[in-house]
PDB file of N, CA and C in Angstrom:
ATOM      1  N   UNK A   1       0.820  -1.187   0.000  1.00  0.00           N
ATOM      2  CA  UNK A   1       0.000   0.000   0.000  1.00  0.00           C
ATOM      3  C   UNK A   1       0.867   1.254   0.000  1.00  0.00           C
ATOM      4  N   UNK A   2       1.774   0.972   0.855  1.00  0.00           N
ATOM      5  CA  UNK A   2       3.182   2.414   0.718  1.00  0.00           C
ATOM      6  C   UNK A   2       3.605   2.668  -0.787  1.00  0.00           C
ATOM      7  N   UNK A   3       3.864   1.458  -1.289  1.00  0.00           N
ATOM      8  CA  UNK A   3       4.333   1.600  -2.410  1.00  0.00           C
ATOM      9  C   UNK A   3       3.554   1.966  -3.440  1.00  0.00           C
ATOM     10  N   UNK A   4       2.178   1.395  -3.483  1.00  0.00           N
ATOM     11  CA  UNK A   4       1.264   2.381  -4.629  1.00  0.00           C
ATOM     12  C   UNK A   4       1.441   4.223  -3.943  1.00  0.00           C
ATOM     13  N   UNK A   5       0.778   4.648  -3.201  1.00  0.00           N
ATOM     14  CA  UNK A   5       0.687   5.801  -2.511  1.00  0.00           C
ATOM     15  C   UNK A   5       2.014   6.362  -2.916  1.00  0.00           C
ATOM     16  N   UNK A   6       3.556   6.036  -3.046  1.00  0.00           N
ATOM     17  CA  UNK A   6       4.568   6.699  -3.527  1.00  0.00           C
ATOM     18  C   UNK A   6       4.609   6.632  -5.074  1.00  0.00           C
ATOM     19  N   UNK A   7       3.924   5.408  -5.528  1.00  0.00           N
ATOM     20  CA  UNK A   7       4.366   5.674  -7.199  1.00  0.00           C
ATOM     21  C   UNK A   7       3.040   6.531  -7.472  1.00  0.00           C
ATOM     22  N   UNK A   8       1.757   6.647  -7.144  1.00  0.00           N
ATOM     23  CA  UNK A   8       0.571   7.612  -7.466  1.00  0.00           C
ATOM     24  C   UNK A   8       1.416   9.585  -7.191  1.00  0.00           C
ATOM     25  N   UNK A   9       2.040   9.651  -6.144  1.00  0.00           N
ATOM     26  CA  UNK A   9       2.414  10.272  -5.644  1.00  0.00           C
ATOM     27  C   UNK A   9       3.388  11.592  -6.346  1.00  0.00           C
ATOM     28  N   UNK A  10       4.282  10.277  -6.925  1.00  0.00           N
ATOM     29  CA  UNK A  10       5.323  10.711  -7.926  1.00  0.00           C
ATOM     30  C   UNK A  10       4.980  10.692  -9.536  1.00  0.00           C
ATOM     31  N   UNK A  11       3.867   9.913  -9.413  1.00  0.00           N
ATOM     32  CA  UNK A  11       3.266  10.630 -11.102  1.00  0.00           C
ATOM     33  C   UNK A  11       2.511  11.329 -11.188  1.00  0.00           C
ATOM     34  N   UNK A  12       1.609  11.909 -10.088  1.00  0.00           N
ATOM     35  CA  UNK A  12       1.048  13.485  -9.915  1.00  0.00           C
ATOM     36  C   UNK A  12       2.165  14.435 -10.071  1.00  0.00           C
ATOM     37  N   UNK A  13       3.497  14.418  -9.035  1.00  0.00           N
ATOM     38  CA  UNK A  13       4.425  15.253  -9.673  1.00  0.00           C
ATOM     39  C   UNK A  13       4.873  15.205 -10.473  1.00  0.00           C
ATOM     40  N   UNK A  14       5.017  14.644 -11.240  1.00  0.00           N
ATOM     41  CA  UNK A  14       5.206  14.656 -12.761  1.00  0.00           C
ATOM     42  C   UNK A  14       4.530  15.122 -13.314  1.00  0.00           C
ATOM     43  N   UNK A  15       3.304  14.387 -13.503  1.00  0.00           N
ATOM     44  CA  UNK A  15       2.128  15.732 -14.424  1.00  0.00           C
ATOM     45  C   UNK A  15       1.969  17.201 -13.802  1.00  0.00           C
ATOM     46  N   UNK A  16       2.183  17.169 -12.712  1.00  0.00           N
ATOM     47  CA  UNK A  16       2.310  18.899 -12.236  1.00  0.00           C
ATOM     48  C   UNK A  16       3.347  19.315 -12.991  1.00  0.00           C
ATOM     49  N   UNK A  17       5.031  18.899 -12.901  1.00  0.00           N
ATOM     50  CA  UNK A  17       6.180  19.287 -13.492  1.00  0.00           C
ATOM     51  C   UNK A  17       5.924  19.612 -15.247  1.00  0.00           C
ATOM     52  N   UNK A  18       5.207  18.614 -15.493  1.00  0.00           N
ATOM     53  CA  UNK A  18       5.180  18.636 -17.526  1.00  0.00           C
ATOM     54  C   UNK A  18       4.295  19.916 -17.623  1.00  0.00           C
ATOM     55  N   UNK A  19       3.285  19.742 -16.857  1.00  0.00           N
ATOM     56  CA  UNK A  19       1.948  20.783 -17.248  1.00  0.00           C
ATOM     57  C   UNK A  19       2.476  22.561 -16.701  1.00  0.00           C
ATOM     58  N   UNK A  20       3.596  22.196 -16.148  1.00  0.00           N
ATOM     59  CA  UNK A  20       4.169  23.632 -15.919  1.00  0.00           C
ATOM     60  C   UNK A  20       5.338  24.173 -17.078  1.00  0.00           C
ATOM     61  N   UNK A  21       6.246  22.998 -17.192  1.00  0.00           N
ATOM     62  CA  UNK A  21       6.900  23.336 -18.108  1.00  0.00           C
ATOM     63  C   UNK A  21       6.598  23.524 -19.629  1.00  0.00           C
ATOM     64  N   UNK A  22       5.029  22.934 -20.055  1.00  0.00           N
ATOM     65  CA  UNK A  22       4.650  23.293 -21.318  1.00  0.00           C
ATOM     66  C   UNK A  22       4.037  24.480 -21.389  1.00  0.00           C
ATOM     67  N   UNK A  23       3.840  25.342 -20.161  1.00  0.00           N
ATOM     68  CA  UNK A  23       3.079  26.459 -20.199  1.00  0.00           C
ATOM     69  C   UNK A  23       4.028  27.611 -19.980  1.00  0.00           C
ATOM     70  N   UNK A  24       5.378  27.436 -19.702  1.00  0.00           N
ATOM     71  CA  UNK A  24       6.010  28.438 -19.950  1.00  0.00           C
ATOM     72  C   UNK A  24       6.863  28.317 -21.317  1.00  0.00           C
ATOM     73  N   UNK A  25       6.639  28.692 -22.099  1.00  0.00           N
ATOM     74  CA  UNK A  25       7.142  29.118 -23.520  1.00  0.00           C
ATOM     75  C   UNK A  25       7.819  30.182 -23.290  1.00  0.00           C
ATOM     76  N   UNK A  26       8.874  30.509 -24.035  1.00  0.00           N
ATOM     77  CA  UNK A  26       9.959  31.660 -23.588  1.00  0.00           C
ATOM     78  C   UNK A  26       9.069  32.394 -24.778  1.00  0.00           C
ATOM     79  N   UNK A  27       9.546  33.716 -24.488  1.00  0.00           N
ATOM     80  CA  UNK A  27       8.875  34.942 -24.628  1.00  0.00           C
ATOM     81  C   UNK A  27      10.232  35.609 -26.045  1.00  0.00           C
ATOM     82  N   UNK A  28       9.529  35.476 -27.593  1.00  0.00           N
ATOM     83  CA  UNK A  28      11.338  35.881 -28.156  1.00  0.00           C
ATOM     84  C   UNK A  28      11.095  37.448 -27.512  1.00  0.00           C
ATOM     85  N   UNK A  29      12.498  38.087 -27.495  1.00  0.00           N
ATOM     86  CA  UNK A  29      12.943  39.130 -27.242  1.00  0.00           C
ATOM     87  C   UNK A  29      13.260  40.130 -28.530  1.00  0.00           C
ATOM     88  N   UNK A  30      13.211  41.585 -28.026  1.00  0.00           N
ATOM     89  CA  UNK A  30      13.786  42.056 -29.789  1.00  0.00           C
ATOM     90  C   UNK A  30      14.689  41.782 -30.497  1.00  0.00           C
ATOM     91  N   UNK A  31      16.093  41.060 -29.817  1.00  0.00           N
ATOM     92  CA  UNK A  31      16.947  40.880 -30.734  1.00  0.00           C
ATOM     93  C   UNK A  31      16.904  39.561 -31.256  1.00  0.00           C
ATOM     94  N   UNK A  32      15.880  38.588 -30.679  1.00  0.00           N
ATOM     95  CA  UNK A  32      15.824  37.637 -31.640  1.00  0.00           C
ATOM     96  C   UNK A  32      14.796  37.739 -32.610  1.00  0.00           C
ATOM     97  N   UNK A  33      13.693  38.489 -32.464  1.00  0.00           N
ATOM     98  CA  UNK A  33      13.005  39.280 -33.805  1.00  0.00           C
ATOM     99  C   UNK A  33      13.677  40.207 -34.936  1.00  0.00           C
ATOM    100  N   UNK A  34      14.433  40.929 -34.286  1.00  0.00           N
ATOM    101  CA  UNK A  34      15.395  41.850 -35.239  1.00  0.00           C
ATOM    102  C   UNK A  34      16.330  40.320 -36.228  1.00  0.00           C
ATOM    103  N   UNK A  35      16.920  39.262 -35.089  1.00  0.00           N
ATOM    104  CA  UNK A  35      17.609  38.338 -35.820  1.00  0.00           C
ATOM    105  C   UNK A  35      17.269  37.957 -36.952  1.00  0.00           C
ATOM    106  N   UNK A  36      15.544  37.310 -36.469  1.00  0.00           N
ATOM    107  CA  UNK A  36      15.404  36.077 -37.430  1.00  0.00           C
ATOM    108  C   UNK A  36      14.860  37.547 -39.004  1.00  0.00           C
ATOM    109  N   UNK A  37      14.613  38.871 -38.977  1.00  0.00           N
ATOM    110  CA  UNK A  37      14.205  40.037 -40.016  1.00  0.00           C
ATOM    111  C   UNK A  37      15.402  39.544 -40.774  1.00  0.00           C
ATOM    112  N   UNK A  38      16.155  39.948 -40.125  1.00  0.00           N
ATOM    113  CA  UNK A  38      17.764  39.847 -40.921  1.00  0.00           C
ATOM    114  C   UNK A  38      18.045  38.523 -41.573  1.00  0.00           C
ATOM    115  N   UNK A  39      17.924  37.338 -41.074  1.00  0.00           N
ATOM    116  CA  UNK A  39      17.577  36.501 -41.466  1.00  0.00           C
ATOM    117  C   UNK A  39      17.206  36.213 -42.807  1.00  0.00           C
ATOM    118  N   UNK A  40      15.887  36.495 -43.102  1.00  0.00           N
ATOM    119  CA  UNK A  40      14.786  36.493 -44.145  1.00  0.00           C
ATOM    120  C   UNK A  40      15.625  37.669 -45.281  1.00  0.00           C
ATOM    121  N   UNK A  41      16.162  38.858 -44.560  1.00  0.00           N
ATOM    122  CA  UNK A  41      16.682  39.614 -45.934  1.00  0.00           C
ATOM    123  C   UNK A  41      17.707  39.006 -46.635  1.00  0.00           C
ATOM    124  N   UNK A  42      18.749  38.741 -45.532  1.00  0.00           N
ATOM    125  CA  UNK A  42      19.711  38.079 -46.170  1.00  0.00           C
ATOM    126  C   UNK A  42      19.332  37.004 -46.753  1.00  0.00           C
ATOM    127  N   UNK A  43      18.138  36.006 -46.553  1.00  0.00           N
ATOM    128  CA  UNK A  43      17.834  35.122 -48.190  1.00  0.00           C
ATOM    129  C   UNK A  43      17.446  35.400 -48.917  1.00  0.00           C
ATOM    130  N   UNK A  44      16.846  36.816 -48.805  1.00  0.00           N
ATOM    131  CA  UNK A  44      16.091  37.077 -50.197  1.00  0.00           C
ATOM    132  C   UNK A  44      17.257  37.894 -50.509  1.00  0.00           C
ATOM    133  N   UNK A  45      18.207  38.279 -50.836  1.00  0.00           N
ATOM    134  CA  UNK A  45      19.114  38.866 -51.088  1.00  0.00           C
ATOM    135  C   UNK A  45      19.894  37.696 -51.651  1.00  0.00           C
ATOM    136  N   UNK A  46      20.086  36.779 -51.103  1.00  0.00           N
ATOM    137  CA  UNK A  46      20.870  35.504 -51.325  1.00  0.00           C
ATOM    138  C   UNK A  46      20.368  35.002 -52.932  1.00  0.00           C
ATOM    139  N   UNK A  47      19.002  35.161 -52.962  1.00  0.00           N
ATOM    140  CA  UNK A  47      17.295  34.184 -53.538  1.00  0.00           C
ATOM    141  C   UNK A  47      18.146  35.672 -55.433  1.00  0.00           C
ATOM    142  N   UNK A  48      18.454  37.186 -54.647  1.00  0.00           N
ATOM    143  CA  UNK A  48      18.004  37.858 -55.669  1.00  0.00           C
ATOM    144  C   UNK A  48      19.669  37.715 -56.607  1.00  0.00           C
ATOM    145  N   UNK A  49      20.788  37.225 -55.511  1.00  0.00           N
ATOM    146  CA  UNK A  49      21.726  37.624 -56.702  1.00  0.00           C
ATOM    147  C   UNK A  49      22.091  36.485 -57.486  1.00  0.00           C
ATOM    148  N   UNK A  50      21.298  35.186 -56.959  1.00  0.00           N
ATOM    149  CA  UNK A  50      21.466  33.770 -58.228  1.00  0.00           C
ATOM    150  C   UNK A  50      20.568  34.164 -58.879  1.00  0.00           C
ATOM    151  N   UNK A  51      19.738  34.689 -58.678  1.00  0.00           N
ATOM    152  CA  UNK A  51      18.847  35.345 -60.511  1.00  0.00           C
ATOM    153  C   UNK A  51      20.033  36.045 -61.102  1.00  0.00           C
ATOM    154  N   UNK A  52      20.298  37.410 -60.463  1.00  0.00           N
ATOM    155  CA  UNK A  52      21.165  37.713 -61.458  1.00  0.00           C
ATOM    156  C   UNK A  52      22.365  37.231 -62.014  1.00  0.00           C
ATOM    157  N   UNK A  53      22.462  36.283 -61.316  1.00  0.00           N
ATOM    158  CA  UNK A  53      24.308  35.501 -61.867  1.00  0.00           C
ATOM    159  C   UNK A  53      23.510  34.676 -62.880  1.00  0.00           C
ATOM    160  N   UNK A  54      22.382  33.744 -62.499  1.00  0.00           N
ATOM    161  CA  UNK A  54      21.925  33.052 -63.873  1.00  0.00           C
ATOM    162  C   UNK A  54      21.516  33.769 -65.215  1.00  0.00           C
ATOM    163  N   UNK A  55      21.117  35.165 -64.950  1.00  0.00           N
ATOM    164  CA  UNK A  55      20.742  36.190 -65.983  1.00  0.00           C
ATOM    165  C   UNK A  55      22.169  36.295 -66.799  1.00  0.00           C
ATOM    166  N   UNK A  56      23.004  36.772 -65.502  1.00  0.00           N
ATOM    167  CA  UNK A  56      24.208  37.162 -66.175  1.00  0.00           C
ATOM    168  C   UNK A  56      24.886  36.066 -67.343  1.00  0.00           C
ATOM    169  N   UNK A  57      24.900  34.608 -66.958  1.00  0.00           N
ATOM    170  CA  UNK A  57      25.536  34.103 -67.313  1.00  0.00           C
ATOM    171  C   UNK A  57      24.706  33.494 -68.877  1.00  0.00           C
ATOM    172  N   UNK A  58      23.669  33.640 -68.885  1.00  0.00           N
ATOM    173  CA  UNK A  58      22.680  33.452 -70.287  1.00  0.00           C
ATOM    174  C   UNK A  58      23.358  34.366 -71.394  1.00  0.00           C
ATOM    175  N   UNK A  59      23.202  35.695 -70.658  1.00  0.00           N
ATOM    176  CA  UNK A  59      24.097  36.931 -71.653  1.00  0.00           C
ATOM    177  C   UNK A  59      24.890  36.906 -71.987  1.00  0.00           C
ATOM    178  N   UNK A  60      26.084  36.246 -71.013  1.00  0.00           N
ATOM    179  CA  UNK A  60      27.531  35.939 -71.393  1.00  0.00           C
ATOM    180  C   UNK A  60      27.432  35.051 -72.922  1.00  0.00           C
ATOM    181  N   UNK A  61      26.824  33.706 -72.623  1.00  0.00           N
ATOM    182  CA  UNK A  61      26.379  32.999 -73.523  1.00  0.00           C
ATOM    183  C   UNK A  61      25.858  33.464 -74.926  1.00  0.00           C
ATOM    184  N   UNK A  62      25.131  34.277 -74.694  1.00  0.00           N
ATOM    185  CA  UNK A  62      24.812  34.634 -75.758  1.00  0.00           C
ATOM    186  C   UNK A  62      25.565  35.193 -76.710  1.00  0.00           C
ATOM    187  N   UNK A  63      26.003  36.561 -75.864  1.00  0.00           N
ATOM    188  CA  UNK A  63      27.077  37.608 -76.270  1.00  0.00           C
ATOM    189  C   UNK A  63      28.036  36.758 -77.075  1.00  0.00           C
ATOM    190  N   UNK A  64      28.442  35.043 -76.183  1.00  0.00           N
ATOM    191  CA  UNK A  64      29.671  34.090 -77.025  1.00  0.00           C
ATOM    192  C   UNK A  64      29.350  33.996 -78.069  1.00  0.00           C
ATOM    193  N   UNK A  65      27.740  33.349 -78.465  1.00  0.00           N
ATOM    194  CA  UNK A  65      27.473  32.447 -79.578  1.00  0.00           C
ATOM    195  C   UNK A  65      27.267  33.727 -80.715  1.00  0.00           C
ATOM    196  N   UNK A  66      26.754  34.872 -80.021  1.00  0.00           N
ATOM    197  CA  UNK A  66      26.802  36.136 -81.174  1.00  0.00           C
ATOM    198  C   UNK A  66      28.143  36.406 -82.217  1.00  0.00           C
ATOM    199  N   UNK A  67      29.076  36.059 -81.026  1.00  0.00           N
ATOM    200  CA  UNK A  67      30.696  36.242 -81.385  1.00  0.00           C
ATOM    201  C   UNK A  67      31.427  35.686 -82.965  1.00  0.00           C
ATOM    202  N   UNK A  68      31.196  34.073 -81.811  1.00  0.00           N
ATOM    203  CA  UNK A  68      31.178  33.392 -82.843  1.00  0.00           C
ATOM    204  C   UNK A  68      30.302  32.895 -84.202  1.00  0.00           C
ATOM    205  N   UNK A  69      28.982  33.538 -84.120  1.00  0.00           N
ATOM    206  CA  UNK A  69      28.440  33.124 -85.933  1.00  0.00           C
ATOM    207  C   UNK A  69      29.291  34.730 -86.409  1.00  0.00           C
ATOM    208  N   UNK A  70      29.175  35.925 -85.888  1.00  0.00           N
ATOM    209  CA  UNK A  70      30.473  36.785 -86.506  1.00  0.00           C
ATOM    210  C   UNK A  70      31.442  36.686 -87.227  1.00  0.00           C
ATOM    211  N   UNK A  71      32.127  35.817 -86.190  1.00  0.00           N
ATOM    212  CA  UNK A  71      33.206  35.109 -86.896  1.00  0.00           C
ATOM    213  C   UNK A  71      33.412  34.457 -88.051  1.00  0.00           C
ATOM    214  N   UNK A  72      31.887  33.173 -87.585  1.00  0.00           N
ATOM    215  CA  UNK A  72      31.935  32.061 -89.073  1.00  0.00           C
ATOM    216  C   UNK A  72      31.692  33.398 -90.465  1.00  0.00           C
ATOM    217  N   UNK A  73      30.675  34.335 -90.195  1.00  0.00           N
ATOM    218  CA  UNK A  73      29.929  34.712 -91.468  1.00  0.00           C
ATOM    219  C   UNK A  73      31.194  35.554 -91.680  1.00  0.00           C
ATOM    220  N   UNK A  74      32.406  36.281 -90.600  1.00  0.00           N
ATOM    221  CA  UNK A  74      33.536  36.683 -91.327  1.00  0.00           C
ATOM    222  C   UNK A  74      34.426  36.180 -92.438  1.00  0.00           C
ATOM    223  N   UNK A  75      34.906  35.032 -91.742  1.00  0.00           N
ATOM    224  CA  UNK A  75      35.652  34.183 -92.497  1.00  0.00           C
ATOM    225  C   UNK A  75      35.062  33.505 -93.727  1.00  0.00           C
ATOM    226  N   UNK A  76      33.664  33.485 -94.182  1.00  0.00           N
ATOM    227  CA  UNK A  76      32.886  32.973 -95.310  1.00  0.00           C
ATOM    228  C   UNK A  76      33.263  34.376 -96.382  1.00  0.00           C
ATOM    229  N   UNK A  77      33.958  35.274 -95.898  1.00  0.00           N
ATOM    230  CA  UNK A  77      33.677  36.280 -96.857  1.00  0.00           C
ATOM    231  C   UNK A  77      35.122  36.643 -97.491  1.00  0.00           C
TER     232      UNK A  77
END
């Protein structure tokens, strides 16, 4: 009988302990709001300059293959 009465005992404190610790959620602060802002710019910043390197590098391409039919229709002449 001792021994139920200590294990009932100790799993009430337990569910007291869980049901307290799920109810305090930390509170973010401004600098981890300011963080995670910064965060988000710096990927979209990240997100905006592989557009432009893939832009860039189409043009490059192009600019090549422009080069070279130049070339071929030079040398045909």
């Amino acid at each position: 009988m001792m021994k139920f009465k200590m294990t009932m005992g100790t799993a009430v404190v337990m569910a007291a302990l869980l049901a307290a610790l799920s109810g305090c959620q930390k509170q973010e602060g401004p600098a981890e709001t300011a963080g995670k802002k910064v965060d988000q710019a710096v990927e979209k910043a990240g997100e905006k300059i592989e557009e432009v390197k893939e832009k860039a590098g189409e043009k490059i391409e192009q600019a090549g293959q422009e080069l070279k039919d130049s070339t071929k229709s030079d040398e045909k002449k």
